[in-house]
Protein backbone atom coordinates (compact mmCIF):
# COMPACT_ATOMS: atom_id res chain seq x y z
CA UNK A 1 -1.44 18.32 0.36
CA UNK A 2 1.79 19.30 -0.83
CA UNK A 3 4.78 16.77 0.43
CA UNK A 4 7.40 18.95 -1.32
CA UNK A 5 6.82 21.63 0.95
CA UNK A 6 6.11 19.56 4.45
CA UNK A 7 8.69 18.59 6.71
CA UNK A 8 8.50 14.75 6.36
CA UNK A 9 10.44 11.95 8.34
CA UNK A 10 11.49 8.76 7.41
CA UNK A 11 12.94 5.55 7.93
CA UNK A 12 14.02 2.56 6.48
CA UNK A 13 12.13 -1.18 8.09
CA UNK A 14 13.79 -4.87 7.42
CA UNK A 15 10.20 -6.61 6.65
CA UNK A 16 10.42 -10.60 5.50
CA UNK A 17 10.28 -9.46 1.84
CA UNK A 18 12.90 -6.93 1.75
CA UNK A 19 13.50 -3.21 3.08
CA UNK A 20 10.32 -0.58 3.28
CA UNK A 21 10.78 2.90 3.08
CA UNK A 22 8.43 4.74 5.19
CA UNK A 23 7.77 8.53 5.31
CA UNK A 24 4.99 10.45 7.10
CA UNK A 25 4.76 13.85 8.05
CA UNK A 26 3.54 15.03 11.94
CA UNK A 27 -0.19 14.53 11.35
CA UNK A 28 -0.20 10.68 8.94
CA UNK A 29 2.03 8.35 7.38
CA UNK A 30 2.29 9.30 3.75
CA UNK A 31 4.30 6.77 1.98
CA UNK A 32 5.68 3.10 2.33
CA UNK A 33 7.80 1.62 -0.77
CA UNK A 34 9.84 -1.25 -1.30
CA UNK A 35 13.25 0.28 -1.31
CA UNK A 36 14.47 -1.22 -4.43
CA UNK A 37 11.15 -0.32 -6.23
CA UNK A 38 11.06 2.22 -9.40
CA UNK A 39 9.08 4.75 -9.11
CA UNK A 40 9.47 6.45 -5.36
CA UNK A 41 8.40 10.18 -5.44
CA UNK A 42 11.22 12.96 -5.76
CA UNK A 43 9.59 14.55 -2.39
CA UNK A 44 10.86 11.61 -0.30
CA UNK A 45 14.26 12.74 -0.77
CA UNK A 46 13.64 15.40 1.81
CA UNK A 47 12.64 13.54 4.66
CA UNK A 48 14.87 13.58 7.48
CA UNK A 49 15.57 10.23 8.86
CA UNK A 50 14.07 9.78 11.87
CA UNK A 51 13.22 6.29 12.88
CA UNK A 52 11.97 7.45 16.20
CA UNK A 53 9.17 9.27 15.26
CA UNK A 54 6.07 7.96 16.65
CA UNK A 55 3.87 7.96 13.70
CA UNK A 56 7.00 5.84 11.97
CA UNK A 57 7.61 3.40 15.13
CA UNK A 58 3.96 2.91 15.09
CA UNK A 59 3.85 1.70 11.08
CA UNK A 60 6.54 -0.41 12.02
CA UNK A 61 5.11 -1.91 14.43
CA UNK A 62 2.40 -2.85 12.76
CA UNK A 63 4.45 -3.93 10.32
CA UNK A 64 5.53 -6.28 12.72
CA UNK A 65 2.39 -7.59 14.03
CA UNK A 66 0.84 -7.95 10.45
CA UNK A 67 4.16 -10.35 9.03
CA UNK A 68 3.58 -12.18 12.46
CA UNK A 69 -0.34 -12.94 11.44
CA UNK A 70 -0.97 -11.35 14.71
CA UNK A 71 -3.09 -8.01 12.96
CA UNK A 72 -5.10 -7.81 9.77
CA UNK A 73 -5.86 -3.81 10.16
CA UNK A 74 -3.66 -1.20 10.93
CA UNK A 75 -4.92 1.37 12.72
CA UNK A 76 -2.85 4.88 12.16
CA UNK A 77 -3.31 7.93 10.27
CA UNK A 78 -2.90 7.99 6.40
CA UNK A 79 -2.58 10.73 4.23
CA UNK A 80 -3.00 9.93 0.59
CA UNK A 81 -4.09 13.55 -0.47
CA UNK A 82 -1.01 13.79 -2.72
CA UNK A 83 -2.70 11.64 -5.82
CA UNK A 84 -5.09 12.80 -8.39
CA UNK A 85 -8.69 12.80 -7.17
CA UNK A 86 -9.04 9.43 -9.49
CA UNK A 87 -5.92 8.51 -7.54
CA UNK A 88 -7.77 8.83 -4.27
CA UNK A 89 -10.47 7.28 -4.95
CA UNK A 90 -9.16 4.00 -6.12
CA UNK A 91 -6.31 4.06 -3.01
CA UNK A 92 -9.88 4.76 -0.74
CA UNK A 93 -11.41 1.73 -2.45
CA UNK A 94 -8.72 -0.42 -1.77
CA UNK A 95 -8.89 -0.29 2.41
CA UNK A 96 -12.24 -2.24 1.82
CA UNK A 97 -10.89 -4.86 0.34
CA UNK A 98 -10.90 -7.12 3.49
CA UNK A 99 -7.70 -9.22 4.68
CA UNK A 100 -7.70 -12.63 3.09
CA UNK A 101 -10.00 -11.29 0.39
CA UNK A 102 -9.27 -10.29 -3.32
CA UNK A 103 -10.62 -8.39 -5.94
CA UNK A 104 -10.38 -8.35 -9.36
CA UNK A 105 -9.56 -5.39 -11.81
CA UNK A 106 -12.61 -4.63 -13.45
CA UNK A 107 -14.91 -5.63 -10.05
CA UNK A 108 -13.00 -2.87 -8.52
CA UNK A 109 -13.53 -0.52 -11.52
CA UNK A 110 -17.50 -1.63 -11.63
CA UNK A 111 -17.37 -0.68 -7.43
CA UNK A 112 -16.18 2.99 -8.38
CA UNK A 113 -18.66 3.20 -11.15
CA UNK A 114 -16.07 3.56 -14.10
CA UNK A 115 -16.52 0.44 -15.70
CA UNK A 116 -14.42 1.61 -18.50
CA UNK A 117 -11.94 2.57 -16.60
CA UNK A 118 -9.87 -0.47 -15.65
CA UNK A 119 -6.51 0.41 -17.17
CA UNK A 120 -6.49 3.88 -15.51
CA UNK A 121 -7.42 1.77 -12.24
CA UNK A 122 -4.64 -0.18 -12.76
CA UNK A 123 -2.38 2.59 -13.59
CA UNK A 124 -3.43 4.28 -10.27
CA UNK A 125 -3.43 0.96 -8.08
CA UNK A 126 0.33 0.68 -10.04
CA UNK A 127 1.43 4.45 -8.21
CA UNK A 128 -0.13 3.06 -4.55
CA UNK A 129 2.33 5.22 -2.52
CA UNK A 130 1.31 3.58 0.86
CA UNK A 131 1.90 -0.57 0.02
CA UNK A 132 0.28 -2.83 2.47
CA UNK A 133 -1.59 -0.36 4.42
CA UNK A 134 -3.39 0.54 1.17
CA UNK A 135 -3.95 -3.50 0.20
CA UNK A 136 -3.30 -3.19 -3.52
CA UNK A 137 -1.78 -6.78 -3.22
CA UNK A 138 -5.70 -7.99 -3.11
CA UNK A 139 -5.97 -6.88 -6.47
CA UNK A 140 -6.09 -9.18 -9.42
CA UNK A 141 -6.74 -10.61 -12.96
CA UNK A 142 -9.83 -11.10 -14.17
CA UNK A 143 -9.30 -14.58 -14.67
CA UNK A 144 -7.69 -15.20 -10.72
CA UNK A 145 -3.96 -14.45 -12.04
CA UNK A 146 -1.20 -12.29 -9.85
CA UNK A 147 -0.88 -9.38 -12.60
CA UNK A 148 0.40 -5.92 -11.99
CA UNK A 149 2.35 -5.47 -8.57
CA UNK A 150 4.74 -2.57 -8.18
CA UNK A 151 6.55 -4.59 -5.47
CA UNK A 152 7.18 -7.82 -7.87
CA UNK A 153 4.84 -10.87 -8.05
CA UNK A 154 7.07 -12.91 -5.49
CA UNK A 155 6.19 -10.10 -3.12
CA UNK A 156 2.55 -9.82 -4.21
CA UNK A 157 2.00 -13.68 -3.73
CA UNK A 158 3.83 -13.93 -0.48
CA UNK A 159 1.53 -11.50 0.97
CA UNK A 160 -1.96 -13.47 -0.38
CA UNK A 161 0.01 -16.78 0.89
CA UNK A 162 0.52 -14.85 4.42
CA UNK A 163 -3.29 -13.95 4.43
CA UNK A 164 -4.29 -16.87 2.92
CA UNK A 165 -2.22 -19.13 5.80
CA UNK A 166 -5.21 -18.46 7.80
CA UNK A 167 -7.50 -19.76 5.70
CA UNK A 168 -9.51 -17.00 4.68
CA UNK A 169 -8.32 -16.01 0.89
CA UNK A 170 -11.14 -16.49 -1.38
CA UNK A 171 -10.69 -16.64 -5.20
């Protein structure tokens, strides 16, 4: 899909590690950034701000119940469609990483059957437009270290320590 030429909405959501931008369009929620991240597509400067939209109180809402350890799913519409089809396919792979679980690089990589391909995995976990609904916090080093979060490693670490605070995290 092309975001440049959709009417999107947005808003702007006060979570316990700083402000998330959020953007969706009528049918999915298309984008959720850290606000003082590098890196947020030209497109979202379009959206009209609109933090009554249902598709964008709903996000937030999960938000909500998610920072409160009272969901580990959310359950809306997402609309990743504006990656490359490598893009995709990594973003897919990451909704089955489970809450509390994590995943290395290159076990990720092996999953999609591009072995060789761990740096362009990481590249394309890096340009995650939708973070925490697409889980790309689970992701780690080979060797169990925090590497590689577009939100910051503070951010990235208090998300496994929020998961993990019900003792589920597994190494």
């Amino acid at each position: 899909m092309n975001l440049a030429n959709t009417v999107l909405y947005s808003t702007r959501w006060h979570s316990p590690i700083g402000e998330l931008l959020l953007v969706c369009h009528e049918q999915a929620l298309c984008g959720c950034w850290f606000g003082d991240q590098a890196g947020i597509p030209d497109w979202t400067a379009s959206a009209l701000e609109n933090p009554g939209h249902p598709l964008l109180r709903l996000a937030c809402a999960q938000l909500q119940a998610y920072f409160e350890r009272q969901r580990q799913d959310f359950e809306l519409p997402l609309d990743y469609s504006h990656g490359t089809e490598f893009q995709q396919s990594v973003w897919q792979a990451l909704t089955l990483i489970r809450y509390g679980h994590t995943t290395p690089y290159g076990q990720l990589a092996q999953a999609l059957e591009r072995p060789r391909a761990v740096r362009a995995l990481g590249a394309a976990v890096g340009r995650n437009p939708l973070a925490i609904f697409l889980p790309c916090h689970r992701v780690i080093g080979a060797n169990g270290s925090l590497t590689g979060y577009t939100g910051g490693l503070a951010r990235k670490t208090f998300l496994l320590q929020l998961e993990q605070a019900q003792g589920l995290l597994l190494p």
